[in-house]
Protein backbone atom coordinates (compact mmCIF):
# COMPACT_ATOMS: atom_id res chain seq x y z
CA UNK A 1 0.00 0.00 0.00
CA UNK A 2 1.30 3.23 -1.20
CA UNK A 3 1.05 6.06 1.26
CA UNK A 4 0.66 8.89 -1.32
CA UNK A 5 -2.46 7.54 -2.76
CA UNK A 6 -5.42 9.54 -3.11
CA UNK A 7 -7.69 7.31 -1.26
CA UNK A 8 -5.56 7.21 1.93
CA UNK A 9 -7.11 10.57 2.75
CA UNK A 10 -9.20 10.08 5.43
CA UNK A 11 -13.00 11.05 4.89
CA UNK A 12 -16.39 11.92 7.46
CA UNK A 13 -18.38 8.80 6.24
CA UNK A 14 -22.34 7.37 8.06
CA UNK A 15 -22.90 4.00 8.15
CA UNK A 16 -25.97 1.98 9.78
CA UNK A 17 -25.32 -0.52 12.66
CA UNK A 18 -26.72 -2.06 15.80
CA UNK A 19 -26.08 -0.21 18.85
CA UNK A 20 -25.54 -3.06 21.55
CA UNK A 21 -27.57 -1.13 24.41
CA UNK A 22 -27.09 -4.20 26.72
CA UNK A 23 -25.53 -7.57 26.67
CA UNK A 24 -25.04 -10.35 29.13
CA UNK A 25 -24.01 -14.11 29.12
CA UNK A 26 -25.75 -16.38 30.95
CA UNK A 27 -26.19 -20.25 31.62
CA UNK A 28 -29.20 -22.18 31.97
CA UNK A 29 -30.54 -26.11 32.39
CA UNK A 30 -33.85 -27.66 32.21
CA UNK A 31 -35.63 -30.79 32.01
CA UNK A 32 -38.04 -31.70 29.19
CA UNK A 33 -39.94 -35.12 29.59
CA UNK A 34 -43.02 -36.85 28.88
CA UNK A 35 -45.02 -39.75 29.40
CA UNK A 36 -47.23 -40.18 26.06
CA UNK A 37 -46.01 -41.88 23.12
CA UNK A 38 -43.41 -40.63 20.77
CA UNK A 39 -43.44 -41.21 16.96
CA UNK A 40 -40.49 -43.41 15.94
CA UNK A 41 -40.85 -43.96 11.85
CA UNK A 42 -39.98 -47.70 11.67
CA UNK A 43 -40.57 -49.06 14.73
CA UNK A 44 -43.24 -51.74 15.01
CA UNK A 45 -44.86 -53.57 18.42
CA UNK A 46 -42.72 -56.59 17.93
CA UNK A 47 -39.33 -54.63 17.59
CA UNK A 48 -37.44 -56.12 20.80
CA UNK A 49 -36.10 -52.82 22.78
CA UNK A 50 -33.92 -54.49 24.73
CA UNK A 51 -30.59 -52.96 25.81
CA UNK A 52 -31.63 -50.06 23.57
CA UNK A 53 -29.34 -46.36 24.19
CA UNK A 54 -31.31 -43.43 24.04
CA UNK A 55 -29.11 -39.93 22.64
CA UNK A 56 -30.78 -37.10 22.12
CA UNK A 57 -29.89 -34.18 20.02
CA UNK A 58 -31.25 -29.82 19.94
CA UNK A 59 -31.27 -26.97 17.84
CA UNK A 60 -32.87 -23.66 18.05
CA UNK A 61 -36.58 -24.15 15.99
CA UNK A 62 -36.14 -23.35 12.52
CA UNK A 63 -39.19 -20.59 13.01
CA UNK A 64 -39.36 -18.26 16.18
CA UNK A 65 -37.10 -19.32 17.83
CA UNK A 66 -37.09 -16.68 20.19
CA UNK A 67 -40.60 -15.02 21.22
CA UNK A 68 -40.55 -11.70 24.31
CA UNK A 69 -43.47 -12.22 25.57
CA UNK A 70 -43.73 -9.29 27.85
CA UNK A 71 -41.52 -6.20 28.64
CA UNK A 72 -42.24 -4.94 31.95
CA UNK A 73 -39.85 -1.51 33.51
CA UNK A 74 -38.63 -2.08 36.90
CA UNK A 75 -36.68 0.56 38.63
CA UNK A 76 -33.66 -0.55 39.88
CA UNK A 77 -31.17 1.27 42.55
CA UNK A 78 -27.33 1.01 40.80
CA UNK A 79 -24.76 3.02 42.51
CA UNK A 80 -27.00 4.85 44.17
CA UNK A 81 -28.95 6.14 41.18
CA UNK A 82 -32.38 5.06 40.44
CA UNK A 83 -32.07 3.23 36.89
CA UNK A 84 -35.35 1.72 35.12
CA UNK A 85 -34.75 -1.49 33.26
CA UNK A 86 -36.76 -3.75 31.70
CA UNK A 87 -37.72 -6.87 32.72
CA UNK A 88 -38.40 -9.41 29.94
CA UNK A 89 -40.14 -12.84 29.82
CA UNK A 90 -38.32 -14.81 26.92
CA UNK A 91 -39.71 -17.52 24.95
CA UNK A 92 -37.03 -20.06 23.97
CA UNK A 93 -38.39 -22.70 21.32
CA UNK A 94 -36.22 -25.85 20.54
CA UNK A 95 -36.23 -28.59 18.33
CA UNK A 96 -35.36 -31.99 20.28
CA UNK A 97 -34.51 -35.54 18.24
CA UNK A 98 -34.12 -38.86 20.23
CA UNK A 99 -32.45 -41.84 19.14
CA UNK A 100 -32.91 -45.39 20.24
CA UNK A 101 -29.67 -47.65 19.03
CA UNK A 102 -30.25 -51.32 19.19
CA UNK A 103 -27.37 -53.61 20.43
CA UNK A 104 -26.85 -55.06 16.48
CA UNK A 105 -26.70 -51.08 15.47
CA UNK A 106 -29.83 -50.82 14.54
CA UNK A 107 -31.44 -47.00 14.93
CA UNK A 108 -34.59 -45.34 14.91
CA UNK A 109 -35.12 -41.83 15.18
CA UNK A 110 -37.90 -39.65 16.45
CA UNK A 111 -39.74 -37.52 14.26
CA UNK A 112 -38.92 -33.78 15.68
CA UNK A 113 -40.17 -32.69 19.19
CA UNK A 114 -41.11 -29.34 19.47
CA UNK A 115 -39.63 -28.09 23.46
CA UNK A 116 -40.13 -24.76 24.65
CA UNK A 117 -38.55 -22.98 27.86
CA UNK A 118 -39.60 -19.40 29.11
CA UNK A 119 -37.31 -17.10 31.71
CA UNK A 120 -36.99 -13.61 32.78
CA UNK A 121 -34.10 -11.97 32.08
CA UNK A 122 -33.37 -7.78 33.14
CA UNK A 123 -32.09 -5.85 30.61
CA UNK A 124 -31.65 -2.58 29.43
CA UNK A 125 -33.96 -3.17 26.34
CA UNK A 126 -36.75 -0.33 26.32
CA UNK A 127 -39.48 -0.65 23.88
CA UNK A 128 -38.37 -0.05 20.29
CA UNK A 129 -35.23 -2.24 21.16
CA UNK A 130 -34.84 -5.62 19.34
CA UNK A 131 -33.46 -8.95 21.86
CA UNK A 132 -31.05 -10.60 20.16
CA UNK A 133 -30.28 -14.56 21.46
CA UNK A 134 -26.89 -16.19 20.03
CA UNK A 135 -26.30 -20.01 21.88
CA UNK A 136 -22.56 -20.21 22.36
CA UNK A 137 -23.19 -23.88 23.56
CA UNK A 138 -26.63 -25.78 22.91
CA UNK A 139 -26.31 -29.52 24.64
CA UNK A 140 -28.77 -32.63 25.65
CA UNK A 141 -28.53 -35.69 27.37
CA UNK A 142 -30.66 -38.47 28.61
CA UNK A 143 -31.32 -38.83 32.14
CA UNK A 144 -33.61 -41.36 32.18
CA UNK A 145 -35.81 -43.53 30.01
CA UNK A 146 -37.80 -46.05 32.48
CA UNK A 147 -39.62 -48.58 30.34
CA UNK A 148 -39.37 -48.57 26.41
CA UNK A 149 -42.51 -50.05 24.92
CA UNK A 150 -42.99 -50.13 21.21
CA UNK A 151 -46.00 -49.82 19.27
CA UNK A 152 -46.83 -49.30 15.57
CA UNK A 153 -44.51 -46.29 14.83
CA UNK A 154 -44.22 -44.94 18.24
CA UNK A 155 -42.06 -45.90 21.20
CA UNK A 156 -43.49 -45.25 24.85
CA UNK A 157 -41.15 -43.95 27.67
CA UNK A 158 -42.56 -44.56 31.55
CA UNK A 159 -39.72 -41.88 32.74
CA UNK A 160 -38.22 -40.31 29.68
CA UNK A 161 -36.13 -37.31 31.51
CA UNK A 162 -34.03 -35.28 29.04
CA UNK A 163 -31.49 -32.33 30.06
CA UNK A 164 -30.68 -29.75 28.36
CA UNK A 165 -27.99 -26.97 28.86
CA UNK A 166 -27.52 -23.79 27.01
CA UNK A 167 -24.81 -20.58 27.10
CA UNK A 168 -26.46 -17.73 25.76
CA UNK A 169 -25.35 -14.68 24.83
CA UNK A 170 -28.40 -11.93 24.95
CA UNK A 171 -28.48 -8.29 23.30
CA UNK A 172 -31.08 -5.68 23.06
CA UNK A 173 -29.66 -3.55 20.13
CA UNK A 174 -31.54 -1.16 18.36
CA UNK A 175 -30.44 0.38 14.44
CA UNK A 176 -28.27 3.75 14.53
CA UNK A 177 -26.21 5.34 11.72
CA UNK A 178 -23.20 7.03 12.90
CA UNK A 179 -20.50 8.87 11.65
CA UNK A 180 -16.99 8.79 12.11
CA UNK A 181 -13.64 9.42 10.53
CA UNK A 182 -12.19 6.78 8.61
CA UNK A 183 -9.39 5.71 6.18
CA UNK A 184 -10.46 3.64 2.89
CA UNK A 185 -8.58 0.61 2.69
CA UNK A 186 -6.11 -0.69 -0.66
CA UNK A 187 -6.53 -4.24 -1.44
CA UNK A 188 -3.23 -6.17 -0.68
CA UNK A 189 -1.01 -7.31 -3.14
CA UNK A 190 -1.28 -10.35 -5.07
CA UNK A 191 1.08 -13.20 -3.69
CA UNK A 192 4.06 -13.97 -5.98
CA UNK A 193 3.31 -17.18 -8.18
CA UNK A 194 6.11 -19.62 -9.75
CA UNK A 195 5.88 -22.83 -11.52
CA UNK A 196 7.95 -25.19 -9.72
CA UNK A 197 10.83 -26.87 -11.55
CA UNK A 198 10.93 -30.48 -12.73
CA UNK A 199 11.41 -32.84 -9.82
CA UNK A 200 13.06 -36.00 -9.47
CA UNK A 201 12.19 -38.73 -7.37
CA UNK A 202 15.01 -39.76 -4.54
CA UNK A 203 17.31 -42.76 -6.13
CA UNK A 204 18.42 -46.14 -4.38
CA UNK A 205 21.49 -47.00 -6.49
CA UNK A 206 22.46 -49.62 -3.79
CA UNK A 207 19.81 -51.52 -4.63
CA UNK A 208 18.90 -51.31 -8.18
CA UNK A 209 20.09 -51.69 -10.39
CA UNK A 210 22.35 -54.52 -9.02
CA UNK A 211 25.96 -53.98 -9.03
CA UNK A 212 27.43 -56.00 -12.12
């Protein structure tokens, strides 16, 4: 990059962004279970369950995955200054697969469970503000299964108990346009490129050919 190029001047320029007006990380567990059946594509009343393993796997829902349900201000005393926040009641929808692995390696997979959690959360997010939910860390595991009983495309749990742990980051940002002073960047140079020259594979004259 040439320092003497025009477009090293630096120039007033606006862009749009998200101003972060709050952020915190938090942890959280629950427990999801259920006692009814659940619909296992291929599974039939004679398919022996025995010794079965049951994983489990979670995403975020493909649609709304995050609902606020309600946005309540709370005045809150912070260094002795009277601060109003905003409590909010969060929706959290998830998508939850189980898997049953038979002892020959066999596997049968739910069809998609649908697993909701709600929480309060205080924020600085006043009204207007958008609440932004990225899962650093999204994680399930079986506690406990009781009974399997099959059926005709379902498998029935007595105790099915299924953790799952999150780390979430959450934002309430809200869109700005600012201005500041900035320098236009060059693109670098291009990396020097040369064919490589004709290589020869290592020799073993010791052993072939044979001496005489």
């Amino acid at each position: 990059m040439q320092d003497n190029m025009p477009s090293q001047l630096q120039e007033t320029i606006c862009i749009n962004v998200d101003k972060v007006f709050d952020w915190i990380v938090k942890e959280a567990s629950f427990e999801f279970s259920t006692t009814g059946p659940i619909t296992f594509p291929g599974v039939t009343a004679t398919t022996n369950l025995t010794g079965a393993v049951v994983t489990c796997t979670v995403v975020p829902r493909a649609t709304n995955p995050i609902v606020i349900l309600n946005r309540e201000n709370r005045q809150f005393s912070i260094d002795g200054a009277t601060v109003c926040l905003q409590n909010l009641t969060i929706q959290k929808n998830f998508t939850l697969t189980l898997v049953v692995t038979l002892p020959n390696g066999t596997r049968f997979t739910s069809n998609p469970i649908t697993v909701s959690r709600c929480e309060q959360v205080t924020l600085c997010a006043p009204k207007g503000t958008d609440v932004e939910i990225l899962f650093t860390d999204l994680d399930c595991f079986v506690c406990s299964t009781g009974t399997l009983t099959p059926g005709a495309g379902t498998i029935t749990f007595s105790a099915l108990v299924v953790t799952i742990s999150v780390c979430q980051s959450i934002q309430s940002t809200f869109p700005v346009t600012v201005e500041f002073l900035a320098t236009f960047c060059e693109p670098r140079a291009e990396l020097p490129f040369a064919c490589p020259g004709v290589v020869r594979p290592a020799q073993c004259p010791s052993v072939f050919p044979p001496a005489g």
